[in-house]
Protein backbone atom coordinates (compact mmCIF):
# COMPACT_ATOMS: atom_id res chain seq x y z
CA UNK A 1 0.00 0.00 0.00
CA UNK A 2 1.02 3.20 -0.10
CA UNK A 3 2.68 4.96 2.96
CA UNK A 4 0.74 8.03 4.76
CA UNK A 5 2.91 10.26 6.60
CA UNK A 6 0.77 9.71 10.33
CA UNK A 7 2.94 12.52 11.79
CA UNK A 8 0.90 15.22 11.13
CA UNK A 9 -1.42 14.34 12.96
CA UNK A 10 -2.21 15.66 16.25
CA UNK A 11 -4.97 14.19 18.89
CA UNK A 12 -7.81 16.66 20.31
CA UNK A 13 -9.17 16.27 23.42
CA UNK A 14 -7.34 12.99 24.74
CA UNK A 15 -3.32 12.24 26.36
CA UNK A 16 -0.51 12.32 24.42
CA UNK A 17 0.34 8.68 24.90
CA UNK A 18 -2.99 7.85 23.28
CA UNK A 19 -2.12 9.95 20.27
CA UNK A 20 1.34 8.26 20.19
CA UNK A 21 -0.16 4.99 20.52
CA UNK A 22 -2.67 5.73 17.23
CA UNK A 23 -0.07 7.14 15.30
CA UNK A 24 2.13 3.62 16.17
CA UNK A 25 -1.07 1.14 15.67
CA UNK A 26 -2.45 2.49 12.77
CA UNK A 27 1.18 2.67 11.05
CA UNK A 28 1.32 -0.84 11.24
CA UNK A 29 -2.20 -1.13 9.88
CA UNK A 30 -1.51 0.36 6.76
CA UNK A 31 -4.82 1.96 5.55
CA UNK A 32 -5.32 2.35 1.87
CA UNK A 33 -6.05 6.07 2.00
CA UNK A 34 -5.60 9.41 4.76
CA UNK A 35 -9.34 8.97 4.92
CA UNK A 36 -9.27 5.26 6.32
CA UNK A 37 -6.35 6.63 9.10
CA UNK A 38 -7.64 9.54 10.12
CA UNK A 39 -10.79 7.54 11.17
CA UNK A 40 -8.48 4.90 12.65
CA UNK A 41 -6.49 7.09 14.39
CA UNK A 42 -9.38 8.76 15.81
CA UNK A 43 -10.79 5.20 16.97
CA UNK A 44 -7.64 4.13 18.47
CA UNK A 45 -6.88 7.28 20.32
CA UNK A 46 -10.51 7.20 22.12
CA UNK A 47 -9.54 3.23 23.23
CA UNK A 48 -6.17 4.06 24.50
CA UNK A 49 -7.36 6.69 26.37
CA UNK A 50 -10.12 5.03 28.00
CA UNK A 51 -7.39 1.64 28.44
CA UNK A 52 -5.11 4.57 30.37
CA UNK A 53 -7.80 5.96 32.34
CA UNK A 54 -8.20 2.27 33.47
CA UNK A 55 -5.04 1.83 34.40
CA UNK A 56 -4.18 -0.23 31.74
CA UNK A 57 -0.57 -0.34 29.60
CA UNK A 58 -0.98 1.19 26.59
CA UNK A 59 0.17 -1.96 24.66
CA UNK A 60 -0.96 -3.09 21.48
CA UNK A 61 -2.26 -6.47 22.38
CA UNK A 62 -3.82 -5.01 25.64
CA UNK A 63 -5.78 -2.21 24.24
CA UNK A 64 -6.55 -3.68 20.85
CA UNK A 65 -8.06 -6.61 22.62
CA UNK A 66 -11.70 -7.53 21.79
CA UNK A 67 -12.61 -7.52 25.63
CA UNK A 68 -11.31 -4.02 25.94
CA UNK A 69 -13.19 -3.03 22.60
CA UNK A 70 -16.51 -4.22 23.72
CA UNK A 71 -15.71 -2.84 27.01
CA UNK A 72 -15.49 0.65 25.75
CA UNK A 73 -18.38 0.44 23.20
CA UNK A 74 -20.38 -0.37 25.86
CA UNK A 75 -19.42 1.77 29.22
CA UNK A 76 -17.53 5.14 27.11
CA UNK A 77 -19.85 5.70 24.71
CA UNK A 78 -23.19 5.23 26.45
CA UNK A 79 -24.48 8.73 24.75
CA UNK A 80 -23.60 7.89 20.77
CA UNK A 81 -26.31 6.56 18.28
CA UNK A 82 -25.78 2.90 17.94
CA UNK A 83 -25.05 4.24 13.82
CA UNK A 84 -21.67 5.53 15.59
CA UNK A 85 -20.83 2.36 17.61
CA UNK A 86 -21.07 0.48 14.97
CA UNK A 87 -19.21 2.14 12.94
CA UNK A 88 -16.06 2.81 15.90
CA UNK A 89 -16.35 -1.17 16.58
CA UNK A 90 -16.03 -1.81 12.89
CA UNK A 91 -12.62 0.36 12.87
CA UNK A 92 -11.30 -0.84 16.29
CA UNK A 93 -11.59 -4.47 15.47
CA UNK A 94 -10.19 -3.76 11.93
CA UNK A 95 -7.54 -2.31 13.48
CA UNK A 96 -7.53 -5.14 15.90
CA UNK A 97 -7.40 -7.63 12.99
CA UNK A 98 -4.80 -6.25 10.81
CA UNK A 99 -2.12 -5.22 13.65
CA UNK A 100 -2.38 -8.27 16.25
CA UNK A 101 -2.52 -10.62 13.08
CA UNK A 102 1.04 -9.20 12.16
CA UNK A 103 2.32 -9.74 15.67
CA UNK A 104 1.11 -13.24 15.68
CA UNK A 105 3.29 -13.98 12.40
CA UNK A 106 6.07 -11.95 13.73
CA UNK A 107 5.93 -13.84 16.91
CA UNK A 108 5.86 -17.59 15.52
């Protein structure tokens, strides 16, 4: 695919380590356009956050587990249309998919 510069981009309204943690996830990822990572980075910022504000290490096969997903579809987004949790489960367990599928080949 092609490679997006991630760098540029800059998380609103959640810790720094989340933002990091996007940038790093969703680089691995490799989305087909700036469209498809801006929305992932967005998805994966929101779960690292909430994985930090649980006291959780903000490690790829911690926070990009599907417990920890389905955790924060359900308890940190109690106030979104079920259109837009939908749509952020889609993304987090695509992201899920495509980045703790290349750890499992790097691993064996």
């Amino acid at each position: 695919m092609t490679e997006i510069d991630l760098s540029a981009w800059v998380p609103r309204g959640v810790d720094e380590r989340a933002g990091a943690f996007a940038r790093a996830v969703v680089a691995r990822a490799d989305p087909p356009s700036w469209s498809r990572a801006r929305s992932l980075l967005w998805a994966a910022s929101r779960l690292c956050a909430f994985a930090l504000c649980c006291g959780l290490d903000p490690e790829p096969s911690v926070v990009l587990s599907s417990a920890l997903i389905e955790r924060f579809i359900l308890v940190g987004t109690k106030s979104w249309s079920p259109a837009g949790r939908r749509t952020l489960r889609s993304d987090l367990s695509f992201l899920a998919k495509r980045v703790l599928r290349v750890d499992s080949i790097i691993i064996t």
